[in-house]
Protein backbone atom coordinates (compact mmCIF):
# COMPACT_ATOMS: atom_id res chain seq x y z
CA UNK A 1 -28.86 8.03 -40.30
CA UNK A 2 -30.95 7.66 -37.24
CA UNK A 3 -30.51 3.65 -36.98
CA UNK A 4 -26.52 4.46 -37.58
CA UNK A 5 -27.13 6.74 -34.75
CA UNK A 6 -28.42 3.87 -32.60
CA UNK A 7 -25.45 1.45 -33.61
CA UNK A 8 -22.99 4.22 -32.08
CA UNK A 9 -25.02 5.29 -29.23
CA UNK A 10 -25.06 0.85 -28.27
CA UNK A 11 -21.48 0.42 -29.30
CA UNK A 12 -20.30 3.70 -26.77
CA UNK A 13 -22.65 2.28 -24.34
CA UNK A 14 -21.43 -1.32 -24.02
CA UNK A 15 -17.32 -0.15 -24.38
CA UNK A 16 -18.11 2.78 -21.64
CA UNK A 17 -19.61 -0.33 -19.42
CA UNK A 18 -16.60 -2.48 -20.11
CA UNK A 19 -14.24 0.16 -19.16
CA UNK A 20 -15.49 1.01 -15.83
CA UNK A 21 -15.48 -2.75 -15.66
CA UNK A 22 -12.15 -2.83 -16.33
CA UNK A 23 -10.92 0.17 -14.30
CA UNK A 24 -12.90 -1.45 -11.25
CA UNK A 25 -10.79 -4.23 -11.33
CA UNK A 26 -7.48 -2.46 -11.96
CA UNK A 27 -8.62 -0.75 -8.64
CA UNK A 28 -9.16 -3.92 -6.95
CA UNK A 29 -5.74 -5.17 -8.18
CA UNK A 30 -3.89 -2.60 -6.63
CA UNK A 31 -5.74 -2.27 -3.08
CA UNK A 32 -4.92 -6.10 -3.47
CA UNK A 33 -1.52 -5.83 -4.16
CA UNK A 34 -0.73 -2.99 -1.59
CA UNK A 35 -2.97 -4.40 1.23
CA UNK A 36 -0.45 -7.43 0.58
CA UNK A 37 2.69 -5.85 0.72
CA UNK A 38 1.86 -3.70 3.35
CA UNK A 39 0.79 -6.31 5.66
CA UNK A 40 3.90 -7.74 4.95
CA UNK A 41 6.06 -4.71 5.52
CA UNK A 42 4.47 -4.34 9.29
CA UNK A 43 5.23 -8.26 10.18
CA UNK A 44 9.08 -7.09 8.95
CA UNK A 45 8.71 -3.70 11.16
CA UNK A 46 7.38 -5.77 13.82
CA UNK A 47 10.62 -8.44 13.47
CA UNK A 48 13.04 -5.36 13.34
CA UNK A 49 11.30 -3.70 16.09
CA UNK A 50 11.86 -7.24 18.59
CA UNK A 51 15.21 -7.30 17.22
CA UNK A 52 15.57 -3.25 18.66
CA UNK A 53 13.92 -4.65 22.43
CA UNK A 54 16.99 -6.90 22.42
CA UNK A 55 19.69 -4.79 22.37
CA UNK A 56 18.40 -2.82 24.99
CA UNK A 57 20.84 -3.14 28.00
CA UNK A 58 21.23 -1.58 31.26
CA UNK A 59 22.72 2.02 31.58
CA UNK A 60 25.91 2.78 32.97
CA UNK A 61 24.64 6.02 33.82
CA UNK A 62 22.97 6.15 37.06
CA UNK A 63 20.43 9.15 35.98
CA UNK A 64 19.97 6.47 33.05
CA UNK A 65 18.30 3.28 34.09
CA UNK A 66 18.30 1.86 30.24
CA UNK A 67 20.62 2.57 26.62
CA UNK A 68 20.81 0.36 23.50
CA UNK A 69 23.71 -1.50 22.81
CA UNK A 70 24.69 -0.85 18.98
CA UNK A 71 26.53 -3.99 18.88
CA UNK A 72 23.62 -6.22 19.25
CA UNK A 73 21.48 -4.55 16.80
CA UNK A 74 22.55 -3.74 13.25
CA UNK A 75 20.17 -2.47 11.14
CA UNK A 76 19.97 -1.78 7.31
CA UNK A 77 20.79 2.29 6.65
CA UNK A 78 17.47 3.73 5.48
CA UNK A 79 15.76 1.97 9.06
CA UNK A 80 15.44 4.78 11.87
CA UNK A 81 14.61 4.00 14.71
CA UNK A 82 14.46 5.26 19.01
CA UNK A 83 13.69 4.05 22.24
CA UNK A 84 12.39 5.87 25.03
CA UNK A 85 11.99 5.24 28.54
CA UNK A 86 8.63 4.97 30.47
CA UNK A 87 8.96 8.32 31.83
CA UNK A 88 9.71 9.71 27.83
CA UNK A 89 13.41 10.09 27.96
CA UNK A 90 14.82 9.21 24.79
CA UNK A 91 17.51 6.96 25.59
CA UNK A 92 19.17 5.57 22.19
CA UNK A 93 18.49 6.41 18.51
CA UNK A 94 19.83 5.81 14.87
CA UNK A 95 21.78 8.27 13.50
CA UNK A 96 19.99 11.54 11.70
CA UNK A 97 16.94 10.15 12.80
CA UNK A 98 14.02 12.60 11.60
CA UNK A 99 12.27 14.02 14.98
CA UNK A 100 9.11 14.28 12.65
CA UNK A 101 9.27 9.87 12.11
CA UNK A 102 10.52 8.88 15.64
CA UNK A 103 8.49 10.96 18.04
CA UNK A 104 6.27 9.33 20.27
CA UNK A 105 2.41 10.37 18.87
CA UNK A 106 0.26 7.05 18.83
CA UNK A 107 0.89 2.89 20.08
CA UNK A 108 0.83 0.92 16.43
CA UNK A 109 1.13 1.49 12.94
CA UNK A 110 1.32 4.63 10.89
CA UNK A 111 2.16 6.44 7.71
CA UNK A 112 5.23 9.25 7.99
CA UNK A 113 7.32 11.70 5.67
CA UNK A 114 10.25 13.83 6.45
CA UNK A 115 13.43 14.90 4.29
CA UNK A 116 11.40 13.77 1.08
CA UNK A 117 11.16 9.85 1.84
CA UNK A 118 7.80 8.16 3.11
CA UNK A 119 8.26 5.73 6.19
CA UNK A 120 5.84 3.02 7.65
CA UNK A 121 6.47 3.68 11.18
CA UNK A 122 5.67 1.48 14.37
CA UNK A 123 5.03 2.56 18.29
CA UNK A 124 5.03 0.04 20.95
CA UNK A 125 5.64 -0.75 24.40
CA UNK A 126 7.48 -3.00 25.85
CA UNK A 127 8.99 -4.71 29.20
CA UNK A 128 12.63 -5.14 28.99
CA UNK A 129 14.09 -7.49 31.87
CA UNK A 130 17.09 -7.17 33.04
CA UNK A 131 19.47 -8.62 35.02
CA UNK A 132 21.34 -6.82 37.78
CA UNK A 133 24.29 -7.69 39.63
CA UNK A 134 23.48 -5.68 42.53
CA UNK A 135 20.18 -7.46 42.82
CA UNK A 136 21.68 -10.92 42.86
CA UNK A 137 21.04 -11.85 39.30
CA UNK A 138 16.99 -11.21 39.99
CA UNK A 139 15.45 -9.70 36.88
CA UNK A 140 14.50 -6.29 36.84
CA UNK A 141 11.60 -5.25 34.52
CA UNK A 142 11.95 -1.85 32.44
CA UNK A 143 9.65 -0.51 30.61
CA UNK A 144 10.51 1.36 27.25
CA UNK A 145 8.74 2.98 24.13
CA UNK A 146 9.99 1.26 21.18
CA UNK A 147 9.96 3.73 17.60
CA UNK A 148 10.77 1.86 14.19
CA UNK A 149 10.61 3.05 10.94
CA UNK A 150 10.83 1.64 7.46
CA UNK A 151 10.91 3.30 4.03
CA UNK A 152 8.67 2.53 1.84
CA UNK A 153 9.61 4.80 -1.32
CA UNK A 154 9.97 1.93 -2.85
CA UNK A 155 6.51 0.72 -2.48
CA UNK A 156 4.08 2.00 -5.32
CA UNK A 157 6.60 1.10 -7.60
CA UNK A 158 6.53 -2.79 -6.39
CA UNK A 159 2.87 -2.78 -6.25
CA UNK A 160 2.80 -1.05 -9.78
CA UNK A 161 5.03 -4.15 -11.02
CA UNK A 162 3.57 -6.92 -9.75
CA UNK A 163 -0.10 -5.47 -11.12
CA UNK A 164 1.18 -4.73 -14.19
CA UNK A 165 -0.01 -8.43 -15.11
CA UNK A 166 -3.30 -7.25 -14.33
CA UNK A 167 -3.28 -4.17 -16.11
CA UNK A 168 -1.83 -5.19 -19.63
CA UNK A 169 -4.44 -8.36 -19.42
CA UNK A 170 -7.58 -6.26 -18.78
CA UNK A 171 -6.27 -3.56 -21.25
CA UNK A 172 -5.66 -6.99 -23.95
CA UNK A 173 -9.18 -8.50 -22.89
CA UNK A 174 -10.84 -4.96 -23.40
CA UNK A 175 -9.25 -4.30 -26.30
CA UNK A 176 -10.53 -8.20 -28.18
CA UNK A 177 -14.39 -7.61 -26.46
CA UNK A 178 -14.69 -4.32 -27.95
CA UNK A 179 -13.64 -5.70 -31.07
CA UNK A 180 -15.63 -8.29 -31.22
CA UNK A 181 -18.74 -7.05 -29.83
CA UNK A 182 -18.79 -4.21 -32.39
CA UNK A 183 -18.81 -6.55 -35.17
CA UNK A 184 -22.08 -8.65 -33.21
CA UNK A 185 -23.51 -5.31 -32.70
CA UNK A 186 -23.43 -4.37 -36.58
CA UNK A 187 -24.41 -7.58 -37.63
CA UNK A 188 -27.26 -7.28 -35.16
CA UNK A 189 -28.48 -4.36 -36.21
CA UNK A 190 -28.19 -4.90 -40.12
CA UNK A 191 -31.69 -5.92 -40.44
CA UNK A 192 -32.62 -2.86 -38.92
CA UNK A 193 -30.81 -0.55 -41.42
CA UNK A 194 -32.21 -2.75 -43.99
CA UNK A 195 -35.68 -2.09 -43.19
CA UNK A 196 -34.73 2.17 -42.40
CA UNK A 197 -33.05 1.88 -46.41
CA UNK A 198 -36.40 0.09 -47.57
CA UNK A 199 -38.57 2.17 -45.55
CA UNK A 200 -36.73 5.61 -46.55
CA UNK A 201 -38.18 4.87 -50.13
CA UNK A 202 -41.52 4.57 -49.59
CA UNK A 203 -43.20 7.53 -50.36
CA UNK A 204 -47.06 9.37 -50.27
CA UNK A 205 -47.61 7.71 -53.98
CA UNK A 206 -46.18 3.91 -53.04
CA UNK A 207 -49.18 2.36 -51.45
């Protein structure tokens, strides 16, 4: 009993290592996947976002020195996105745009939610030059606040596909080492129960 004891106790032993083995690199997978697709979701934000800076124009309104021109920019329907003067002024915006996503808090990346959806959102300044007829053509520099913002509901479930290579092959490669390595570790130990069946008939009288 006590060496079939022993067998178990190595056999949970060695599967318990293999599965934090194989749980560690799961883990790794994903940050993998998602650092990946992340970093390529902010060089498309940052695209978008230059795309935005271009269709800003000058303002017809005099207490308005820039607007956005919507017919220069055309962005897909889940994007939001604002732009603010230097003095704060918001001066052009998508439509429905969720106050919460396209304030002005921080300059670079971060991580938003409003009305249910998650959004990778991007702050950043930028100069704007313009030119003016009533300067004689001579660029004029404005400054604006540039807000862009990007769903990314869809993202865990991309990052969950493309790792689910990962995850069925360590699950597969788990599943064949703890196979096999119970069979090595009972024919290992088979001398051992051997002796424990020889020694459990020796008694006071078997010198």
């Amino acid at each position: 009993m006590r060496t079939r004891s022993l067998i178990r106790r190595a056999i949970l032993s060695v599967l318990l290592i293999e599965l934090l083995c194989t749980l560690a690199f799961v883990w790794t997978a994903l940050w993998h996947e998602r650092r990946v697709r992340v970093r390529a979701l902010d060089v498309t934000l940052e695209g978008r976002s230059d795309s935005l800076i271009g269709a800003v124009q000058d303002a017809e309104d005099p207490e308005d020195t820039v607007k956005v021109d919507p017919t220069e920019f055309s962005p897909p329907s889940s994007d939001v996105f604002a732009v603010f003067s230097e003095t704060g002024k918001r001066v052009g915006a998508s439509a429905a745009s969720p106050p919460s996503v396209v304030s002005i808090i921080g300059i670079g990346f971060r991580n938003a939610r409003a009305d249910g959806h998650y959004y990778r959102v991007l702050q950043r300044k930028a100069i704007r030059i313009l030119d003016r007829d009533e300067n004689g053509g001579e660029g004029v520099r404005r400054p604006v606040i540039v807000v862009y913002a990007m769903r990314t509901d869809h993202l865990w479930h991309e990052i969950l596909e493309a790792a689910s290579f990962y995850v069925l092959m360590s699950l597969g490669l788990l599943g064949i080492s703890a196979f096999v390595l119970i069979v090595l570790l009972r024919r290992l130990f088979n001398p051992l129960q051997d002796l424990a069946a020889e020694a459990a008939v020796i008694g006071m009288h078997h010198l």
